[in-house]
Protein backbone atom coordinates (compact mmCIF):
# COMPACT_ATOMS: atom_id res chain seq x y z
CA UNK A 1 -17.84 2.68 -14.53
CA UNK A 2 -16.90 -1.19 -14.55
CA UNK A 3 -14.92 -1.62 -11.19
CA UNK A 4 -15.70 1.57 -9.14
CA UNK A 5 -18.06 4.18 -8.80
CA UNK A 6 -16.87 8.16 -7.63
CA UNK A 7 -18.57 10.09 -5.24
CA UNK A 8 -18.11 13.57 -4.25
CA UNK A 9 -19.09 14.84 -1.14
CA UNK A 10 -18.59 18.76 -1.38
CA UNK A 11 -18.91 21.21 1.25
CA UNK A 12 -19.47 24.77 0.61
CA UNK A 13 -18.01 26.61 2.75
CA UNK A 14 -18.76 30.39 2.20
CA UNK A 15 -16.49 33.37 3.50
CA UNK A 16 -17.43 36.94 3.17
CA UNK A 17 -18.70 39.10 0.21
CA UNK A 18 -19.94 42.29 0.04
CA UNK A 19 -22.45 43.59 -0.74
CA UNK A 20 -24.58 41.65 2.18
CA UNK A 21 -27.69 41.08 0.61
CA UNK A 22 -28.76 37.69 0.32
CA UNK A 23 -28.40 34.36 1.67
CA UNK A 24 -26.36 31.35 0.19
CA UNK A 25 -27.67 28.26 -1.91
CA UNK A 26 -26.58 25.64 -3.48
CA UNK A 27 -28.31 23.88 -6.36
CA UNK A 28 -29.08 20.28 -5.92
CA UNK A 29 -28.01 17.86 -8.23
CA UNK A 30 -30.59 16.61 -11.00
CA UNK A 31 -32.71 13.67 -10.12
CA UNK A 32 -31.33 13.57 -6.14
CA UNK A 33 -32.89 13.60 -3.17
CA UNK A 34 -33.48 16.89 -1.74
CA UNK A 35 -30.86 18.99 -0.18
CA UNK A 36 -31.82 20.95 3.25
CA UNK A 37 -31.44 24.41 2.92
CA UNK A 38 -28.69 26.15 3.48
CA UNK A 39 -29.18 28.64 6.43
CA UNK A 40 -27.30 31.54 5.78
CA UNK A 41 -24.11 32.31 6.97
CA UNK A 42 -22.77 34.57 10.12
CA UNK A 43 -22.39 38.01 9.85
CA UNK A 44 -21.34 39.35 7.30
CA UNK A 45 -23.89 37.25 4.60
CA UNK A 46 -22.17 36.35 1.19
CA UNK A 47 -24.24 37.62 -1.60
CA UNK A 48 -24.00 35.60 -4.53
CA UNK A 49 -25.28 32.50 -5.04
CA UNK A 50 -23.29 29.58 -5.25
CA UNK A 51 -24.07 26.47 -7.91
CA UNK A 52 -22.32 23.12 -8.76
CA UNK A 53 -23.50 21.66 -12.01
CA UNK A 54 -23.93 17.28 -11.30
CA UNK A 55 -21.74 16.15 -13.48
CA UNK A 56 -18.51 17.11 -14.60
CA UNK A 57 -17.74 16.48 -18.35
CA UNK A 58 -14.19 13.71 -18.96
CA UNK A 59 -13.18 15.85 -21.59
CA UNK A 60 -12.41 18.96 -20.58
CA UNK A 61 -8.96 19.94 -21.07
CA UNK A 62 -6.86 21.72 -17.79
CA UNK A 63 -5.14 24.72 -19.05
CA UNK A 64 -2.16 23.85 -16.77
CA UNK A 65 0.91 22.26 -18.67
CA UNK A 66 1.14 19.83 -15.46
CA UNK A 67 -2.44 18.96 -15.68
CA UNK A 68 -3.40 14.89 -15.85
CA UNK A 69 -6.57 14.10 -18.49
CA UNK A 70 -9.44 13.55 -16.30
CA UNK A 71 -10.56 9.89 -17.14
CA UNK A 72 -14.02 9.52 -14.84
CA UNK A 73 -17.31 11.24 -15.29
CA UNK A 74 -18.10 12.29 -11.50
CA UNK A 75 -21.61 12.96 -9.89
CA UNK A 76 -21.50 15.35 -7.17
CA UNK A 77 -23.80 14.02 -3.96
CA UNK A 78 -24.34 18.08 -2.35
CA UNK A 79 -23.77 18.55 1.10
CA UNK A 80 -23.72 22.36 1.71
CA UNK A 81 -22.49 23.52 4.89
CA UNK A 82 -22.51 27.06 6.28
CA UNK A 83 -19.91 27.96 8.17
CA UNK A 84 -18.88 31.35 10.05
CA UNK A 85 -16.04 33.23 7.91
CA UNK A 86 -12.76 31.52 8.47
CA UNK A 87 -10.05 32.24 10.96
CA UNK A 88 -7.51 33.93 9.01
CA UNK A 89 -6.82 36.93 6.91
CA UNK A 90 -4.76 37.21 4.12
CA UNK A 91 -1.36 36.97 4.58
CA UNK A 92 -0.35 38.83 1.24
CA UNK A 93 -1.58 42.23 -0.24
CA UNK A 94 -3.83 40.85 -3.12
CA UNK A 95 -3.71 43.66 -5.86
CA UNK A 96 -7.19 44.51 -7.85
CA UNK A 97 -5.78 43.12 -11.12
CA UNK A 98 -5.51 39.66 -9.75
CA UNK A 99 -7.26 37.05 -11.87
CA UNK A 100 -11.07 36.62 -10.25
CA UNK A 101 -10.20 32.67 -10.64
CA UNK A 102 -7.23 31.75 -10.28
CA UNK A 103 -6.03 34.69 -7.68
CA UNK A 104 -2.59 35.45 -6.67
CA UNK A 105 -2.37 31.33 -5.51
CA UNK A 106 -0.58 29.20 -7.87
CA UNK A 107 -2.89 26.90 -8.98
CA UNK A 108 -0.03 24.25 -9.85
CA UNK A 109 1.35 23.45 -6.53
CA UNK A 110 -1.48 23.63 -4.73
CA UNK A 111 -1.64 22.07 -0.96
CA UNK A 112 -0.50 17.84 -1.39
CA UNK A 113 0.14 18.46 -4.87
CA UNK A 114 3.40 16.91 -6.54
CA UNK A 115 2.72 19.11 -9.84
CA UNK A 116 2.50 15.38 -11.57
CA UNK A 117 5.13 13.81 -9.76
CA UNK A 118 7.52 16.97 -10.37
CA UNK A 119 8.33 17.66 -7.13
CA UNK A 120 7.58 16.81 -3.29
CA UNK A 121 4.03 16.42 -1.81
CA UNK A 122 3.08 20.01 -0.97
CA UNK A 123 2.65 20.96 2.72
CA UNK A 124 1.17 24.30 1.55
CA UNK A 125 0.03 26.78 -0.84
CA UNK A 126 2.46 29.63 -2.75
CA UNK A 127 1.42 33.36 -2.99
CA UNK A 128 2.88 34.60 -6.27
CA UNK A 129 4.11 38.19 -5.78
CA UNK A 130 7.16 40.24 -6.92
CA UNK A 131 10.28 40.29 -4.95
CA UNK A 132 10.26 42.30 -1.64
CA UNK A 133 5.62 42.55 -1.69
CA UNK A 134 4.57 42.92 1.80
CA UNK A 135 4.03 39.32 4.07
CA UNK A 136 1.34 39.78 7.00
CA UNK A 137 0.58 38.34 10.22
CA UNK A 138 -2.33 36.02 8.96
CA UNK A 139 -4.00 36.28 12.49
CA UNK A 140 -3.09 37.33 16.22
CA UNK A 141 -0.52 35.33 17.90
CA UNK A 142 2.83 35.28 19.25
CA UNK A 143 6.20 34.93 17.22
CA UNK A 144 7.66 31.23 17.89
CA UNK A 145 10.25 31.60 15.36
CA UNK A 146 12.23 33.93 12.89
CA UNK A 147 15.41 33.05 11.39
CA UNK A 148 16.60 30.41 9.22
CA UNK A 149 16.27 27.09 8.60
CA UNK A 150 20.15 26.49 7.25
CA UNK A 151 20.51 24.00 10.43
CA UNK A 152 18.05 21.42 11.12
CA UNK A 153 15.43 22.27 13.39
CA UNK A 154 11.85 21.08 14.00
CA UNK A 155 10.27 23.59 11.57
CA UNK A 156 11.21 22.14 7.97
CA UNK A 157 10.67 18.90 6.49
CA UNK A 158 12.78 15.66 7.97
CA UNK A 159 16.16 15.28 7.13
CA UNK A 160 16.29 18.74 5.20
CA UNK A 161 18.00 21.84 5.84
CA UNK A 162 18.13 25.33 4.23
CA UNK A 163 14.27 24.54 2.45
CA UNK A 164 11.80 27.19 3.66
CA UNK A 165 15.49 29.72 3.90
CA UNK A 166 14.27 32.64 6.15
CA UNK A 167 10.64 32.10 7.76
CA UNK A 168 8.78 32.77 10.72
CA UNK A 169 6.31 30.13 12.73
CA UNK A 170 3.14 31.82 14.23
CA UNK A 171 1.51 30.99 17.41
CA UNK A 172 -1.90 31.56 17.24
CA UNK A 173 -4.60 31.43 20.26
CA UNK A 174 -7.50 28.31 20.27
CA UNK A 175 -10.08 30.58 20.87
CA UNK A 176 -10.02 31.15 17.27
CA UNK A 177 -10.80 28.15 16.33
CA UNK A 178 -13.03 26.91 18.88
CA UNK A 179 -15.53 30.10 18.54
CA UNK A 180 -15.80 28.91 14.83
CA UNK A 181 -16.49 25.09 15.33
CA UNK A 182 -13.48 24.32 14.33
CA UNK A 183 -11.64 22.78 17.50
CA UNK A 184 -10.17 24.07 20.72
CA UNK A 185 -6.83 23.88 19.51
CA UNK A 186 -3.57 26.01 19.29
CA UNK A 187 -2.48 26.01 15.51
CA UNK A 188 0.31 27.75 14.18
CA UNK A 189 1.05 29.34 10.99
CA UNK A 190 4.01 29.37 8.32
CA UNK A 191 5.49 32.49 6.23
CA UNK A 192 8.47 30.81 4.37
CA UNK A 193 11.33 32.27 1.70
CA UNK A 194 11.20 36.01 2.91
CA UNK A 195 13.96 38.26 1.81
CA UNK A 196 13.66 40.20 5.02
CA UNK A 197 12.35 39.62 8.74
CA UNK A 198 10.28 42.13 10.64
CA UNK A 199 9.75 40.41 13.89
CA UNK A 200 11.70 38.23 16.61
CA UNK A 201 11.29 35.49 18.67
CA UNK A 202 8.74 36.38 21.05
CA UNK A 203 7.20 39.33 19.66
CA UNK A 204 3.38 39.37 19.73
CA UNK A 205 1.45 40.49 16.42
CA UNK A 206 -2.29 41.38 14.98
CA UNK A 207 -3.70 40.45 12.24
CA UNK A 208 -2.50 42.32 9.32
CA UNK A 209 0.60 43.15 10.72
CA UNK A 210 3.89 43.77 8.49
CA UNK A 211 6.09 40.33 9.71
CA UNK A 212 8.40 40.33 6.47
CA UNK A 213 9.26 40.33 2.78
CA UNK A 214 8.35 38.27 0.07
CA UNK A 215 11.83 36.28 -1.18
CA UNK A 216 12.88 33.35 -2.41
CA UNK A 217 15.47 32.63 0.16
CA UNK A 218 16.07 28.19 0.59
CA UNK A 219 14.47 26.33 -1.43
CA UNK A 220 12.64 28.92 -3.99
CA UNK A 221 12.99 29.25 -7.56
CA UNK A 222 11.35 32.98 -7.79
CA UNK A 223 9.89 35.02 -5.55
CA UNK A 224 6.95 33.76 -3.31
CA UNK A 225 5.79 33.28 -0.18
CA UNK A 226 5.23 29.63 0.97
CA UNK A 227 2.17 29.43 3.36
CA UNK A 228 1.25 26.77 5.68
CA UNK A 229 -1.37 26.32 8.67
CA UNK A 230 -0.41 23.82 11.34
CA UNK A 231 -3.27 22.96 13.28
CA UNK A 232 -2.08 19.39 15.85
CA UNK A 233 1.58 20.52 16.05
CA UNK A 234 4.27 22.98 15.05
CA UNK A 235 5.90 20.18 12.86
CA UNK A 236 5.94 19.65 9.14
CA UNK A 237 3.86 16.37 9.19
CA UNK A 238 0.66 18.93 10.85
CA UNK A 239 0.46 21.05 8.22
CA UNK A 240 -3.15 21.19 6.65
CA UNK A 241 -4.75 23.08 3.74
CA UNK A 242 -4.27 26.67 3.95
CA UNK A 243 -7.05 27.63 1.87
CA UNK A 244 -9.87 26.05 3.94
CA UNK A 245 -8.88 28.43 6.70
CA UNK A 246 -8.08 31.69 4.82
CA UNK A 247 -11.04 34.44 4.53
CA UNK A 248 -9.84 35.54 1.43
CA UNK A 249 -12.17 38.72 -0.18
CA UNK A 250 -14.88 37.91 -2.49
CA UNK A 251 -13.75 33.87 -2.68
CA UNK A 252 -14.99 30.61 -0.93
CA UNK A 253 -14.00 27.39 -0.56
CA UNK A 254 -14.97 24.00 -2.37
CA UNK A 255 -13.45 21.10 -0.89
CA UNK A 256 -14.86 17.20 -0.63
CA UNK A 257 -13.57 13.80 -0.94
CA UNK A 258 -13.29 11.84 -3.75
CA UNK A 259 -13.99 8.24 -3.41
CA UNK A 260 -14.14 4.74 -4.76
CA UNK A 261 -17.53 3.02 -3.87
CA UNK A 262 -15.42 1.07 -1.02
CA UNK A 263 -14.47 4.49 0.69
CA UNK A 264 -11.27 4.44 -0.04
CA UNK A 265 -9.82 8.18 -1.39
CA UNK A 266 -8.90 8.68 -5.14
CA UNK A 267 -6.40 10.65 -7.02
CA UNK A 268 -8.39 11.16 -10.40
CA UNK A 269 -8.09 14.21 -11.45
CA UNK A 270 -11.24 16.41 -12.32
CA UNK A 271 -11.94 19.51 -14.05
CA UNK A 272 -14.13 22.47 -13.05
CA UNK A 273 -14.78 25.38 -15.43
CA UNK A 274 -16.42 28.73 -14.30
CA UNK A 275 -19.18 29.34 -17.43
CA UNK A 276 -19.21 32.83 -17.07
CA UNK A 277 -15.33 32.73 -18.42
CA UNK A 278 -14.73 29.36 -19.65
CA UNK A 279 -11.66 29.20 -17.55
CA UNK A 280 -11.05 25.90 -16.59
CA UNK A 281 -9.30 24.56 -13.26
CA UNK A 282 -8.07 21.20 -13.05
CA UNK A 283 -8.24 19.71 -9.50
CA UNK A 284 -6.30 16.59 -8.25
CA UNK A 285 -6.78 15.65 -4.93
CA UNK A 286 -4.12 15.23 -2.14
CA UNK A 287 -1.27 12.79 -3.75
CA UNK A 288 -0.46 12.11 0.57
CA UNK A 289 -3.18 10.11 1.97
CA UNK A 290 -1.41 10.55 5.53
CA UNK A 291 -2.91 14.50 4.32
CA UNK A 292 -6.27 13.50 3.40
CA UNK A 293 -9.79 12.81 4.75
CA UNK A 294 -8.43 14.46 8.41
CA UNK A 295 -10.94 16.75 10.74
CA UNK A 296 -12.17 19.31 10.95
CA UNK A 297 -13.35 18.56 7.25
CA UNK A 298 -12.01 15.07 6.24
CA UNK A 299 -11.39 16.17 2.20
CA UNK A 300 -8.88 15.01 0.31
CA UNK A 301 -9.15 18.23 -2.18
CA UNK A 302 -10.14 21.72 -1.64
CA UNK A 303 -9.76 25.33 -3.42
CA UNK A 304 -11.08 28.57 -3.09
CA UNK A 305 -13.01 30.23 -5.79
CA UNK A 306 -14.98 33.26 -6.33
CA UNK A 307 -18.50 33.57 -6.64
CA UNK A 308 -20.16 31.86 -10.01
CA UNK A 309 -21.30 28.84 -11.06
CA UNK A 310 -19.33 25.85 -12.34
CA UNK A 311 -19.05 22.47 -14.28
């Protein structure tokens, strides 16, 4: 590469699988320096064993119709870190015959995405479920808001009204953070476009709780839920990736930062493909750099996958 060089720093992080039988590893990259070993992960122990191949081909082709051609061959410096399985639960009811790759998470919009310059930067991810599915209390907390954002209010994005339609803001205590590394810190959770409220103001929930309905009240084109985590404020500008904090079942989390040899964060997109399916996903990082490289994990991209290896 004439003018720049890309580096990848990745970090595994690795929520729970069942069975528990083995620890996790990550293959180091050919001709690198070692990589310390992984110790494995807090109860309960993933089971499959996680591999990045070095270098990810320029050619490969995203399957998405909004996906940019990846231009850069990328080397991958591994830096696996295990972490204890992440704060929140699902918010959605993910049905058996979701796709082992791609899940019930559109992989289009993802969290800073613009879907090629389509739309606005992202401040979340979008759980893709028929009209009226189930929406759950992600995590314990109290109920800061539920109603409807058709008057502007501190909730939605800046000089908008009417764009997440009927929601409801989550409170949730530091403590579950802080006992996984992650901060001492109240954060908050999102639950936007529902067709139907289950809670009030004030109300106090556990995780897994019924909160609402999947809609696509505001500013929806089909049913969904919008979800967003808000760890430094309640406020649009705090939101941060959703799926570095969701303990999703049988799925962990690649994130890293992509940058040019003078530290300073890309947006070339890259391709992974899981080889046991040939399914490809194409991965741009965040298109916000006022969203990217921020603690606790200073990425400027991140996904969850399920358990295979990739290239």
């Amino acid at each position: 590469m004439k003018n720049w060089c890309s580096f990848l720093w990745i970090v595994l992080l690795l929520a729970a699988c069942t069975p528990q039988t083995a620890p996790v590893s990550v293959l180091p990259p050919v001709s690198a320096s070692p990589v310390p070993a992984v110790s494995p992960v807090s109860e309960p122990t993933p089971s499959f064993l996680a591999s990045v191949t070095p270098t990810l081909p320029p050619t490969a082709t995203p399957q998405s119709t909004h996906s940019p051609t990846p231009t850069h061959t990328l080397t991958l410096a591994l830096t696996p870190t295990p972490h204890s399985p992440f704060p929140l639960s699902p918010p959605v009811l993910i049905p058996d015959t979701a796709d082992p790759l791609f899940s019930v998470i559109d992989p289009s919009y993802r969290f800073a995405s613009t879907q090629a310059g389509l739309r606005p930067v992202h401040h979340g991810v979008e759980f893709l479920l028929p009209f009226g599915s189930p929406v759950l209390a992600a995590a314990e907390g109290t109920v800061l808001f539920a109603g409807n954002d058709n008057i502007r209010g501190p909730y939605g994005p800046p000089r908008r009204h009417n764009y997440l339609g009927n929601f409801i803001v989550l409170e949730h205590p530091a403590t579950l953070l802080a006992e996984r590394g992650l901060g001492e810190t109240v954060f908050y959770t999102v639950y936007a476009h529902l067709s139907e409220l289950n809670v009030q103001t004030g109300d106090t929930v556990r995780a897994g709780d019924q909160i609402g309905l999947i809609g696509f009240t505001g500013a929806a084109l089909g049913p969904h839920l919008h979800f967003e985590v808000r760890l430094t404020g309640f406020t649009h500008a705090d939101s941060f990736n959703p799926e570095l904090f969701l303990n999703l079942p049988g799925r962990g989390v690649l994130a890293g930062r992509l940058l040019s040899e003078k530290g300073t964060p890309l947006l070339n997109t890259f391709n992974i493909t899981a080889l046991d399916t040939g399914k490809t996903l194409y991965i741009t990082p965040y298109e916000d750099a006022k969203l990217a490289v921020r603690p606790p994990y200073r990425e400027n991209f991140g996904l969850s996958l399920p358990p295979g290896s990739y290239e």
